[in-house]
Protein backbone atom coordinates (compact mmCIF):
# COMPACT_ATOMS: atom_id res chain seq x y z
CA UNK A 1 0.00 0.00 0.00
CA UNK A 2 2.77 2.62 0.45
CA UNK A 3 4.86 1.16 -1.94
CA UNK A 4 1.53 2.49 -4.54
CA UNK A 5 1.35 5.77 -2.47
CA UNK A 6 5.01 6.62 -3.07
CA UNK A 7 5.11 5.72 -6.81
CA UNK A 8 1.92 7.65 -7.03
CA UNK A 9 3.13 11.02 -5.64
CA UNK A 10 6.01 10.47 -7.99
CA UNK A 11 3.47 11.11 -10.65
CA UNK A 12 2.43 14.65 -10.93
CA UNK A 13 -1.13 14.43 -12.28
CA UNK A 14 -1.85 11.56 -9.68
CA UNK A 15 0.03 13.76 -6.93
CA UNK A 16 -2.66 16.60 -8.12
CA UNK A 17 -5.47 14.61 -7.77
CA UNK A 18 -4.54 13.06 -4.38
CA UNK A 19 -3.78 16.50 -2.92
CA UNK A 20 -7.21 17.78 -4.79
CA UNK A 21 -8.83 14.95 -2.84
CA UNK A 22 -7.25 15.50 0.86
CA UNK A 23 -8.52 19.16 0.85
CA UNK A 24 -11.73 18.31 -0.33
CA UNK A 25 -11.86 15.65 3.22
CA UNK A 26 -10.28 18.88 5.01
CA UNK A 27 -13.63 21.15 3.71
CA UNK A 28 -15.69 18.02 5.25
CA UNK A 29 -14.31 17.59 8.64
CA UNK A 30 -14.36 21.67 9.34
CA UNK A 31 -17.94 21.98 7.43
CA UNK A 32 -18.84 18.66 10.21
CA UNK A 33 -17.80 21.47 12.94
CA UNK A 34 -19.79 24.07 12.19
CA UNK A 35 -23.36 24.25 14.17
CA UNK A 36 -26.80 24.72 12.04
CA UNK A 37 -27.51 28.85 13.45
CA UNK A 38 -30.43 28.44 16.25
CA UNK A 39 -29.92 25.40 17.42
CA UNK A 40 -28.44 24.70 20.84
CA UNK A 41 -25.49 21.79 20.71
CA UNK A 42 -25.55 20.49 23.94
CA UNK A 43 -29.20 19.27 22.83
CA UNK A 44 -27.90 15.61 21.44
CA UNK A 45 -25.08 15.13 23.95
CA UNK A 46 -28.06 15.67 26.73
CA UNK A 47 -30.27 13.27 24.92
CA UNK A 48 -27.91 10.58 24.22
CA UNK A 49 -26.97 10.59 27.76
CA UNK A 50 -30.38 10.84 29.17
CA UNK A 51 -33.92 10.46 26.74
CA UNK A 52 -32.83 7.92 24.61
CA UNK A 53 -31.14 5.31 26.90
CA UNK A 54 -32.80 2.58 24.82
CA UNK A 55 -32.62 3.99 20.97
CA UNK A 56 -29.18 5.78 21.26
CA UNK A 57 -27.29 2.70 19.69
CA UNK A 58 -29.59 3.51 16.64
CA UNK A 59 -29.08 7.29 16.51
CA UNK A 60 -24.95 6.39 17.42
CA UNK A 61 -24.60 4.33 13.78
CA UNK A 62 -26.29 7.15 12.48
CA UNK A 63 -23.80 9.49 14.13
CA UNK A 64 -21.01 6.83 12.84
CA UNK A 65 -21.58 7.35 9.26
CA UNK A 66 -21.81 11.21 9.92
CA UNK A 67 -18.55 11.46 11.39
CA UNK A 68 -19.73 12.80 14.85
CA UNK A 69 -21.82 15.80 12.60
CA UNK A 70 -24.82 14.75 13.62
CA UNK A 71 -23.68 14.85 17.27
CA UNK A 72 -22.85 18.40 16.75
CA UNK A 73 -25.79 19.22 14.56
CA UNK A 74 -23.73 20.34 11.64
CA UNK A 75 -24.43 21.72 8.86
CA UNK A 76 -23.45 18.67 7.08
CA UNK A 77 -25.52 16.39 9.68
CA UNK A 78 -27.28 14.29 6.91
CA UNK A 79 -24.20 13.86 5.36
CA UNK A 80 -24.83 11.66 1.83
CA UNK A 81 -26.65 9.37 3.69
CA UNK A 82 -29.71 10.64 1.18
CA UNK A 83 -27.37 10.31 -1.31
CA UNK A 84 -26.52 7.02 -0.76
CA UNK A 85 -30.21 5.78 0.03
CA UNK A 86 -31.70 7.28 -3.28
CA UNK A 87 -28.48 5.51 -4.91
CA UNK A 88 -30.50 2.18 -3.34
CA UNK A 89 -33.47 3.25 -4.45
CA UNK A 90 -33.16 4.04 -8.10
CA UNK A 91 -31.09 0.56 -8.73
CA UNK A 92 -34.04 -1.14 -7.45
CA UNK A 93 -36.57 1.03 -9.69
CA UNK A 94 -34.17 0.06 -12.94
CA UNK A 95 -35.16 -3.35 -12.08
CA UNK A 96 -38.67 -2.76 -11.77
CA UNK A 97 -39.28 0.23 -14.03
CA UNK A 98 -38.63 -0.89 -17.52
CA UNK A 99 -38.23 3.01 -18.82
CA UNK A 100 -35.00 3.39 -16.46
CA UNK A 101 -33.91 -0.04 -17.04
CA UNK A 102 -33.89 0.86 -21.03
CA UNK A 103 -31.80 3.96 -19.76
CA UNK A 104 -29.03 2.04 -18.02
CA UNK A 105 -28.77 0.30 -21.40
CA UNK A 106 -28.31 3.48 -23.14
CA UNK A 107 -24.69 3.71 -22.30
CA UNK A 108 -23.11 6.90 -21.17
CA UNK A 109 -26.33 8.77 -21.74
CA UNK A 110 -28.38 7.05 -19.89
CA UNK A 111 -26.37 7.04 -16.75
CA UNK A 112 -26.00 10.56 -17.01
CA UNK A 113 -29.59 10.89 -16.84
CA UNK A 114 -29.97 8.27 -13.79
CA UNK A 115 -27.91 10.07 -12.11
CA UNK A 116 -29.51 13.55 -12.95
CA UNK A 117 -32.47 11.53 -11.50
CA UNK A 118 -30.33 10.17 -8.42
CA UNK A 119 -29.72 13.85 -7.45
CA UNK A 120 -33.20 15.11 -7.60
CA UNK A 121 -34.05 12.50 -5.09
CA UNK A 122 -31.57 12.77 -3.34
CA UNK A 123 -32.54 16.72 -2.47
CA UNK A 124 -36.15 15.47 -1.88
CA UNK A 125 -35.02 12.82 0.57
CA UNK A 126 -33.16 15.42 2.19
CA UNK A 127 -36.13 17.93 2.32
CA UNK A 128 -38.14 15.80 3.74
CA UNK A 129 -35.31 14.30 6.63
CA UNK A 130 -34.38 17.87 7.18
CA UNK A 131 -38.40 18.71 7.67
CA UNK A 132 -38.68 15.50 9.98
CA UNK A 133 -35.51 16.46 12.30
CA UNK A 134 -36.48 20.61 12.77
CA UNK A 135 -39.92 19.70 13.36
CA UNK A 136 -39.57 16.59 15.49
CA UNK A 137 -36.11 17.56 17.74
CA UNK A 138 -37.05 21.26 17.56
CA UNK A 139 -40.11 20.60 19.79
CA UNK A 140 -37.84 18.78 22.64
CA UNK A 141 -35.60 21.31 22.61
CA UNK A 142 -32.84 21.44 19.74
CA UNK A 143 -34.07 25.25 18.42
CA UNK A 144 -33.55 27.83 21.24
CA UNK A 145 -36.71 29.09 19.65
CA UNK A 146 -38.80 26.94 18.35
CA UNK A 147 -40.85 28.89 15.41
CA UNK A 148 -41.73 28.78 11.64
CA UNK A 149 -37.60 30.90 10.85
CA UNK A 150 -35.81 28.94 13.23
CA UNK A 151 -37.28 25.53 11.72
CA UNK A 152 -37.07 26.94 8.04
CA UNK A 153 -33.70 27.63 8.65
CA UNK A 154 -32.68 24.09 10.02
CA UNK A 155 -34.42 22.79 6.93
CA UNK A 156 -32.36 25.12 4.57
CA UNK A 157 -29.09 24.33 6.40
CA UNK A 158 -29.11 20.32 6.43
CA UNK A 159 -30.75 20.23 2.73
CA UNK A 160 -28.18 22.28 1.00
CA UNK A 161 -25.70 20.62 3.30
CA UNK A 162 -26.43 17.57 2.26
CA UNK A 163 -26.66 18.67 -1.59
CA UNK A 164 -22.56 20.32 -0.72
CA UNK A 165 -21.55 17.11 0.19
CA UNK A 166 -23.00 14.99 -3.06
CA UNK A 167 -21.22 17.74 -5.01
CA UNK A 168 -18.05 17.19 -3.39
CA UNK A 169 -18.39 13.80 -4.05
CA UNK A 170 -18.80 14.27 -7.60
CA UNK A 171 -15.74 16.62 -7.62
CA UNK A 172 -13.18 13.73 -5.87
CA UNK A 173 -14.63 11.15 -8.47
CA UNK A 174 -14.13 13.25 -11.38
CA UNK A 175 -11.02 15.56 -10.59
CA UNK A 176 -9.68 13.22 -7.72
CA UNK A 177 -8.84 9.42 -7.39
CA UNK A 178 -11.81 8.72 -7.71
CA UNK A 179 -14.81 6.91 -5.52
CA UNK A 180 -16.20 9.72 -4.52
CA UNK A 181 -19.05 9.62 -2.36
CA UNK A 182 -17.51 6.09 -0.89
CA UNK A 183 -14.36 7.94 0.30
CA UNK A 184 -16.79 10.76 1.87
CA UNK A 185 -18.67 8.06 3.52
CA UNK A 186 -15.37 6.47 4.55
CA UNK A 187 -13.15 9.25 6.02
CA UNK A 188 -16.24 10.42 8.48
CA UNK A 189 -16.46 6.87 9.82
CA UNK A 190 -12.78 6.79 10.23
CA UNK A 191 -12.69 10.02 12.11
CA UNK A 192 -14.52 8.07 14.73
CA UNK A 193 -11.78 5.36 15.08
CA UNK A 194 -9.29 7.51 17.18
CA UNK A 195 -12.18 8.38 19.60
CA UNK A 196 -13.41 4.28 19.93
CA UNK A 197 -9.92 2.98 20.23
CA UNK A 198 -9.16 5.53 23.00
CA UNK A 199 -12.75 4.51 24.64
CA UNK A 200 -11.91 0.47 24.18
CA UNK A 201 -8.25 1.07 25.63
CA UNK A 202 -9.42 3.30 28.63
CA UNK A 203 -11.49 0.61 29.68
CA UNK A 204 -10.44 -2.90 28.98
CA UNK A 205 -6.62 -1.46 29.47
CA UNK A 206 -5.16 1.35 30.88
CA UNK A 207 -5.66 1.00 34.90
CA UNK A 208 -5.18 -1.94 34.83
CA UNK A 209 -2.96 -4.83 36.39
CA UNK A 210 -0.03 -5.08 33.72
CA UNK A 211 -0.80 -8.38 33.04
CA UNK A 212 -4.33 -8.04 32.60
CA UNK A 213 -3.67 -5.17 30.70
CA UNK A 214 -1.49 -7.08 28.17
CA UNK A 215 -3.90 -9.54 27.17
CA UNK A 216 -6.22 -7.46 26.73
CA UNK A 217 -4.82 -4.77 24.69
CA UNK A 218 -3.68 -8.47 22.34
CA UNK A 219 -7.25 -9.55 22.15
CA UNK A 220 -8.37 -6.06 21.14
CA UNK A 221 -5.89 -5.69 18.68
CA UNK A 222 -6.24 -9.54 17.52
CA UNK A 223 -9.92 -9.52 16.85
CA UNK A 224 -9.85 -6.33 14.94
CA UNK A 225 -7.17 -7.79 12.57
CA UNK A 226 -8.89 -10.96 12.46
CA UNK A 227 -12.14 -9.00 11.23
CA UNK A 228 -9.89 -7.00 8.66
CA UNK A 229 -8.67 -10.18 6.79
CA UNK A 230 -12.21 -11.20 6.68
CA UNK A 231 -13.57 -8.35 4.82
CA UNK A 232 -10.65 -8.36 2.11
CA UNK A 233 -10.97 -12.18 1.82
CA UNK A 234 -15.19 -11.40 1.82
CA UNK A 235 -14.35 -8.43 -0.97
CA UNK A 236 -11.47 -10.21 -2.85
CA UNK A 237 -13.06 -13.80 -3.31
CA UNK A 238 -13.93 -14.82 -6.50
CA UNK A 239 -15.30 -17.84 -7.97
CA UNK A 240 -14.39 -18.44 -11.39
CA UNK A 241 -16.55 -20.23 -13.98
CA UNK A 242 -14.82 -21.35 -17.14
CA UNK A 243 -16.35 -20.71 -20.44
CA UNK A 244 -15.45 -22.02 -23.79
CA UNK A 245 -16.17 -20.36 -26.92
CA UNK A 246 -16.52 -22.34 -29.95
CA UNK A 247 -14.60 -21.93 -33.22
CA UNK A 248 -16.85 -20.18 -36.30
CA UNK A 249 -15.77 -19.45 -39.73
CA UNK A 250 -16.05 -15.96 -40.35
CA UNK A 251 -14.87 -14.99 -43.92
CA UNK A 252 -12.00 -17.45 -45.23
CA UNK A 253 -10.69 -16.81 -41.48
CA UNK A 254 -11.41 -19.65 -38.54
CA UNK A 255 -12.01 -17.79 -35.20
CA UNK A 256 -12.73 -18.38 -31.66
CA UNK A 257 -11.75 -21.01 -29.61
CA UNK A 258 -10.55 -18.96 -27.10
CA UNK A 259 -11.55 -19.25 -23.50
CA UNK A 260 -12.50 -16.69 -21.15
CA UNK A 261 -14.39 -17.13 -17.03
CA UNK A 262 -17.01 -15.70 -15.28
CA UNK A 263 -16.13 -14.10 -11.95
CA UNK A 264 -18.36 -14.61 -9.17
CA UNK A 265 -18.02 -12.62 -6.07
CA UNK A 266 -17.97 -14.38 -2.79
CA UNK A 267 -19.74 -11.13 -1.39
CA UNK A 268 -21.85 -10.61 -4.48
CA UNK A 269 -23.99 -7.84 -2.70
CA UNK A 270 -21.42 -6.22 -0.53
CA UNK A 271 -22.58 -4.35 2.10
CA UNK A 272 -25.88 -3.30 1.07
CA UNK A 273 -27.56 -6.22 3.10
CA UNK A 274 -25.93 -5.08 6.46
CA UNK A 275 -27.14 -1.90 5.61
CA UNK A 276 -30.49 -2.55 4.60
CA UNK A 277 -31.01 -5.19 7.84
CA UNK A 278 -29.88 -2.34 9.65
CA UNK A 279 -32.24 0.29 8.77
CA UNK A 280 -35.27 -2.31 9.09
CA UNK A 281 -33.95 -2.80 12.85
CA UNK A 282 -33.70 0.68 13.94
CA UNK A 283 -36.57 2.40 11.79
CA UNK A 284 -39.49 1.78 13.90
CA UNK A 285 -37.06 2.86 17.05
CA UNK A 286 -35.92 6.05 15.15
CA UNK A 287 -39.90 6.94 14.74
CA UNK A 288 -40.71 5.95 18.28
CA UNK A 289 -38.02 8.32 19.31
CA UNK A 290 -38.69 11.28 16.72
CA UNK A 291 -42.78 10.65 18.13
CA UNK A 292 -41.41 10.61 22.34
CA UNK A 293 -42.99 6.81 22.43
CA UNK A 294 -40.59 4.66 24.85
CA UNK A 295 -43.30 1.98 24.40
CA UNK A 296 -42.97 1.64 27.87
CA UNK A 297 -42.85 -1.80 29.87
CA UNK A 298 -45.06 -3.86 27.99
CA UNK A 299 -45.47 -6.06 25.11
CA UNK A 300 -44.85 -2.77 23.10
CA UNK A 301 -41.64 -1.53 25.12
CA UNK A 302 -40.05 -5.49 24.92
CA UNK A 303 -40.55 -5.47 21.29
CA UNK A 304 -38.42 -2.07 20.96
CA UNK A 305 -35.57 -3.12 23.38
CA UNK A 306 -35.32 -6.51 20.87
CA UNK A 307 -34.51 -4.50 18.19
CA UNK A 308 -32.06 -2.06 19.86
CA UNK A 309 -28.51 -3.70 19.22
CA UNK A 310 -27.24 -2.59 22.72
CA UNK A 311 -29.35 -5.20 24.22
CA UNK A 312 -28.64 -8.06 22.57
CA UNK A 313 -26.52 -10.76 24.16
CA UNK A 314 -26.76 -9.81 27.70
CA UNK A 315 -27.52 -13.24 29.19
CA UNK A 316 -28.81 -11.75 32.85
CA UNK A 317 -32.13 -12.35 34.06
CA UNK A 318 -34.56 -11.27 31.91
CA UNK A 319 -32.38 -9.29 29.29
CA UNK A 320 -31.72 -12.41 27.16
CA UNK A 321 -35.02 -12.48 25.67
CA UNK A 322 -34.15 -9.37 24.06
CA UNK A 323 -31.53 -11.52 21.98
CA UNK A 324 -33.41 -12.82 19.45
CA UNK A 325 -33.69 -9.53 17.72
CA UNK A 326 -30.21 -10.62 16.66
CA UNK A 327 -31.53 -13.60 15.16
CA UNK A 328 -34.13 -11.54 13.44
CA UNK A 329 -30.86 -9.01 12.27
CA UNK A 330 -28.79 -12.06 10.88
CA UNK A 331 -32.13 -13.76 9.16
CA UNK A 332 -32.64 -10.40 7.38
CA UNK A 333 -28.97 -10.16 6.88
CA UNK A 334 -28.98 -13.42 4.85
CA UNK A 335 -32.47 -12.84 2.96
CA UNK A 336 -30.86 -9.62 1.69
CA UNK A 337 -28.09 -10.74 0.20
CA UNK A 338 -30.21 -12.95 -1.68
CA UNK A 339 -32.62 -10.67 -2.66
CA UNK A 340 -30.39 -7.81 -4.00
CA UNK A 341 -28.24 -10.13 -6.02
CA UNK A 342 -31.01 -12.00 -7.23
CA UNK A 343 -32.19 -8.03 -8.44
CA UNK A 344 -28.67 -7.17 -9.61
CA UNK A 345 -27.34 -10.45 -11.35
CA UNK A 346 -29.44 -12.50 -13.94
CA UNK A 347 -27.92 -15.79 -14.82
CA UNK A 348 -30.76 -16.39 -17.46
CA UNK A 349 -29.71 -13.08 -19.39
CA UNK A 350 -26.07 -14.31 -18.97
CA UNK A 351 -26.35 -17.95 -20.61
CA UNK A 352 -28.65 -16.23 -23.29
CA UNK A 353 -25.46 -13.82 -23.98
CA UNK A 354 -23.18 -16.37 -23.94
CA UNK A 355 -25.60 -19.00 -25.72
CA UNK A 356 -25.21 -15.87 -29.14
CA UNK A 357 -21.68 -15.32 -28.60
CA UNK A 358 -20.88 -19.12 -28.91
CA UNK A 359 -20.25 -19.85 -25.96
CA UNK A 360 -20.47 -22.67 -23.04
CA UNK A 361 -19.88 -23.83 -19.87
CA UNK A 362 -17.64 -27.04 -20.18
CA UNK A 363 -20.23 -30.15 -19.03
CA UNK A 364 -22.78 -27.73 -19.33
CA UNK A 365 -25.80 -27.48 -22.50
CA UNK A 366 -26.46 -23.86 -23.61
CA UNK A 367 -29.39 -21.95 -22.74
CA UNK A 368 -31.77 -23.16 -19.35
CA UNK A 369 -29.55 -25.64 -18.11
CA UNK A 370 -26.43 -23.33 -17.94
CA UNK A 371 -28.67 -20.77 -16.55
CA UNK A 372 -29.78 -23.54 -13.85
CA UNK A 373 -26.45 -24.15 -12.83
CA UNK A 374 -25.27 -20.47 -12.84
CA UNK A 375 -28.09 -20.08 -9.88
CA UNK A 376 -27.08 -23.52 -7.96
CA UNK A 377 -23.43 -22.05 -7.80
CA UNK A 378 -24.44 -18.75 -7.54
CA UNK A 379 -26.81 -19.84 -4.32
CA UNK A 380 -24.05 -21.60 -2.86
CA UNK A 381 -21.85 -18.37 -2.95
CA UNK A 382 -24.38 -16.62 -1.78
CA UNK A 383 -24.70 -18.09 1.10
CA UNK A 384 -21.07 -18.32 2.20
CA UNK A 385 -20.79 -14.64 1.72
CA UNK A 386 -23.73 -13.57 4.05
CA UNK A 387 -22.04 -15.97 6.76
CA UNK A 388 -18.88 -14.24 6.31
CA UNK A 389 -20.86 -10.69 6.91
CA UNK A 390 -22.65 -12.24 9.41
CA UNK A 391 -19.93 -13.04 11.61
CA UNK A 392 -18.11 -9.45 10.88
CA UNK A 393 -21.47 -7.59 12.13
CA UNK A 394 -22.26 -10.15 14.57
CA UNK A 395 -18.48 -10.21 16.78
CA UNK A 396 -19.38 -6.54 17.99
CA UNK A 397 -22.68 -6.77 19.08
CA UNK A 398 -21.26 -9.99 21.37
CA UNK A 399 -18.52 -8.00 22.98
CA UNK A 400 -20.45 -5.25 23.74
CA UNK A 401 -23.47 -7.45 25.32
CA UNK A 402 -21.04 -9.62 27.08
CA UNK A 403 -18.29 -6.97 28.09
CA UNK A 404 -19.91 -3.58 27.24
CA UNK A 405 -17.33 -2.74 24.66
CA UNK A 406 -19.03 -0.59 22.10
CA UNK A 407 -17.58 1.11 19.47
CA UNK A 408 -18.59 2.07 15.97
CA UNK A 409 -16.31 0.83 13.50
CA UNK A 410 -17.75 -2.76 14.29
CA UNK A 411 -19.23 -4.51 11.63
CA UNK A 412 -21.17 -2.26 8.58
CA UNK A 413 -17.97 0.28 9.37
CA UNK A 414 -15.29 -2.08 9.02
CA UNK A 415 -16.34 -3.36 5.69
CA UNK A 416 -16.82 -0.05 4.38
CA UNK A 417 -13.66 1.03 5.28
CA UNK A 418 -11.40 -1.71 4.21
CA UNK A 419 -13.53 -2.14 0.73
CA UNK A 420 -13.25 1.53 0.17
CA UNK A 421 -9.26 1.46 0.54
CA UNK A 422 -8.75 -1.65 -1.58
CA UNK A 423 -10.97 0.18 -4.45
CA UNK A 424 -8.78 2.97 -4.29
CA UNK A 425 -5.43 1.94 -4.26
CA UNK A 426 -7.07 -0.34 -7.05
CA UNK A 427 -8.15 3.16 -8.66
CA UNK A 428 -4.73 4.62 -7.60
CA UNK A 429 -3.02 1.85 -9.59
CA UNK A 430 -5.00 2.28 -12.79
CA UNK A 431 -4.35 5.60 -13.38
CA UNK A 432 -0.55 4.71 -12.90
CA UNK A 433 -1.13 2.07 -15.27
CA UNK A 434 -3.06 4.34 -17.75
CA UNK A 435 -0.23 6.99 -17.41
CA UNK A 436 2.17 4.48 -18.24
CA UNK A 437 1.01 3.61 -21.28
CA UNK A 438 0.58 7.00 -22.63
CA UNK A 439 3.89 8.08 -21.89
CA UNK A 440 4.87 4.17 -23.64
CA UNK A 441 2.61 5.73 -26.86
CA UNK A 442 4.08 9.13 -26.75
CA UNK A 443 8.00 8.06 -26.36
């Protein structure tokens, strides 16, 4: 990795683009420090302490992806989280909307216009988040006047602030390394890390006997390795499926015959199903919140606590029950990363490409039964991958039932992190590559 960042820098259109993209992150992290005007900022740190005792851990992984701005009520508090739920959106509606699915297939064109589109809703989802926070934290307490300016004015602030950031994100992918809005995403969950290591080592280590200490600082230190070579075995894993063209006479000139594979991820839906399982868990206790509904002590109040991730495995007296809302998590977990890949990859429209290009699956008859077995292996893989996810989401929630360690770079964080830095050394690399080659054509 610093080998590729020191031959990079070497390089001065990639130096350019790297320094380009490290003051663009500066513009982030001081816009994530400056306060929407009327609103008082000791509001959150009050409510997190106090209020919301049972829903924080919902309103922390928002705070996670924010990078502590919507802790401070920033201008930037929505960050691209909009942006990257209308990103969701629309690739679900090309599936289901044949008029946007005939866009994608337009080429450049169309994407340009999807993502016009993408940007539109991306404001409106803003809007109307924006609308929801003034409106429902302005009447606990967040405005220091709570009327129509004060609330317009919140509204204003987070929906252009959101719209700044998607920009930005346009800017690093088109004048930096690329990535954009994934390396936004990425460097405000990493400005967390300092702040959860420091928390982690404060409690499990310093203070303590030496020896104790020790091991502990290894096991902390271990396990977050451990889940790092995961996620880059989960990201790089590939399962390759031969294919064999046949030979064709074209002319007075025999071609084909070559061979070629088709690469199946291990994580074929990355992290959208951690993402999406996660924002089924915590809506209905982000609305209860928003609404001031604790749901009390009954059936109501139980049902909330199961789905609030700081209660889970905490085998005392009567707090176990509140465990199987992790069950629920990794059964949604699982279904989701069948259900987006089954939306994103077609194995039917594959064998019918490959079926009028000539080519086969060696063993394997063109057409239905290739597709068949495209879905058998493809279920298979499937499956291994949302274990593998499973297991890097589920190791946090354990520690902190069992020994109250929570941080925020557990699980969704952590593969967002590592899969954004592989992609852009990746990206780093290619434009080395592609500089290499025109200065090869030019000499």
């Amino acid at each position: 990795m610093f080998t590729t960042l020191k031959n990079a820098f070497k390089v001065k259109e990639i130096r350019q683009r790297v320094l380009f993209t490290f003051a663009m992150l500066v513009v982030i992290r001081i816009a994530s420090q400056l306060p929407v005007p009327g609103t008082d900022p000791e509001y959150f740190r009050n409510w997190f302490a106090k209020e919301l005792s049972g829903a924080g851990d919902a309103f922390n992984f928002f705070d996670a992806f924010t990078g502590g701005s919507f802790l401070n009520m920033s201008i930037i508090a929505l960050n691209i989280t909009p942006y990257i739920t209308s990103s969701i959106i629309m690739q679900l509606l090309t599936i289901a909307i044949p008029k946007l699915e005939e866009m994608q297939k337009d080429g450049e064109e169309g994407r340009k216009k999807i993502v016009s589109i993408t940007r539109y809703v991306t404001v409106a989802l803003a809007l109307i988040e924006s609308t929801a926070m003034a409106i429902g934290f302005g009447r606990g307490g967040l405005l220091r006047e709570y009327n129509a300016l004060n609330v317009i004015t919140v509204i204003v602030a987070l929906t252009a602030g959101s719209a700044f950031l998607m920009w930005i994100g346009e800017r690093i992918t088109d004048k930096g390394i690329g990535n954009g809005i994934s390396i936004v995403l990425t460097i405000n969950i990493i400005s967390r890390l300092p702040q959860d290591l420091s928390g982690l080592f404060n409690q499990f280590v310093f203070g303590k006997e030496i020896a104790i200490g020790v091991v502990a600082a290894v096991i902390i230190i271990a396990i977050i390795i451990l889940m790092v070579v995961l996620v880059i075995v989960l990201n790089d894993g590939v399962r390759k499926i031969p294919v064999q063209y046949a030979k064709k006479v074209q002319g007075r000139k025999l071609v084909g015959g070559n061979s070629s594979s088709i690469p199946l991820k291990i994580n074929t839906a990355g992290v959208i199903p951690v993402i999406f399982a996660s924002s089924i868990m915590q809506f209905p206790v982000i609305i209860c919140s928003l609404l001031g509904v604790n749901g009390g002590t009954g059936f109501w109040g139980k049902v909330l606590k199961g789905l609030s991730s700081s209660n889970w495995c905490k085998f005392t007296k009567g707090e176990w029950v509140y465990s199987i809302g992790l069950l629920v998590y990794i059964v949604l977990v699982i279904f989701f990363a069948y259900f987006y890949t089954s939306i994103t990859f077609n194995p039917l429209e594959i064998s019918e490409n490959m079926k009028k290009q000539g080519g086969f699956i060696p063993g394997i008859r063109p057409g239905r039964p290739t597709s068949e077995y495209l879905t058998k292996i493809l279920n298979y893989i499937i499956f291994i991958g949302a274990c593998g996810l499973t297991i890097v989401c589920v190791v946090p929630f354990v520690f902190n039932g069992i020994f109250g360690a929570s941080v925020s770079f557990g699980g969704t964080s952590l593969i967002i992190i590592v899969s954004v830095v592989v992609e852009t050394l990746k990206q780093v690399e290619s434009l080395m590559l592609v500089r290499n080659y025109k200065g090869f054509l030019n000499d």
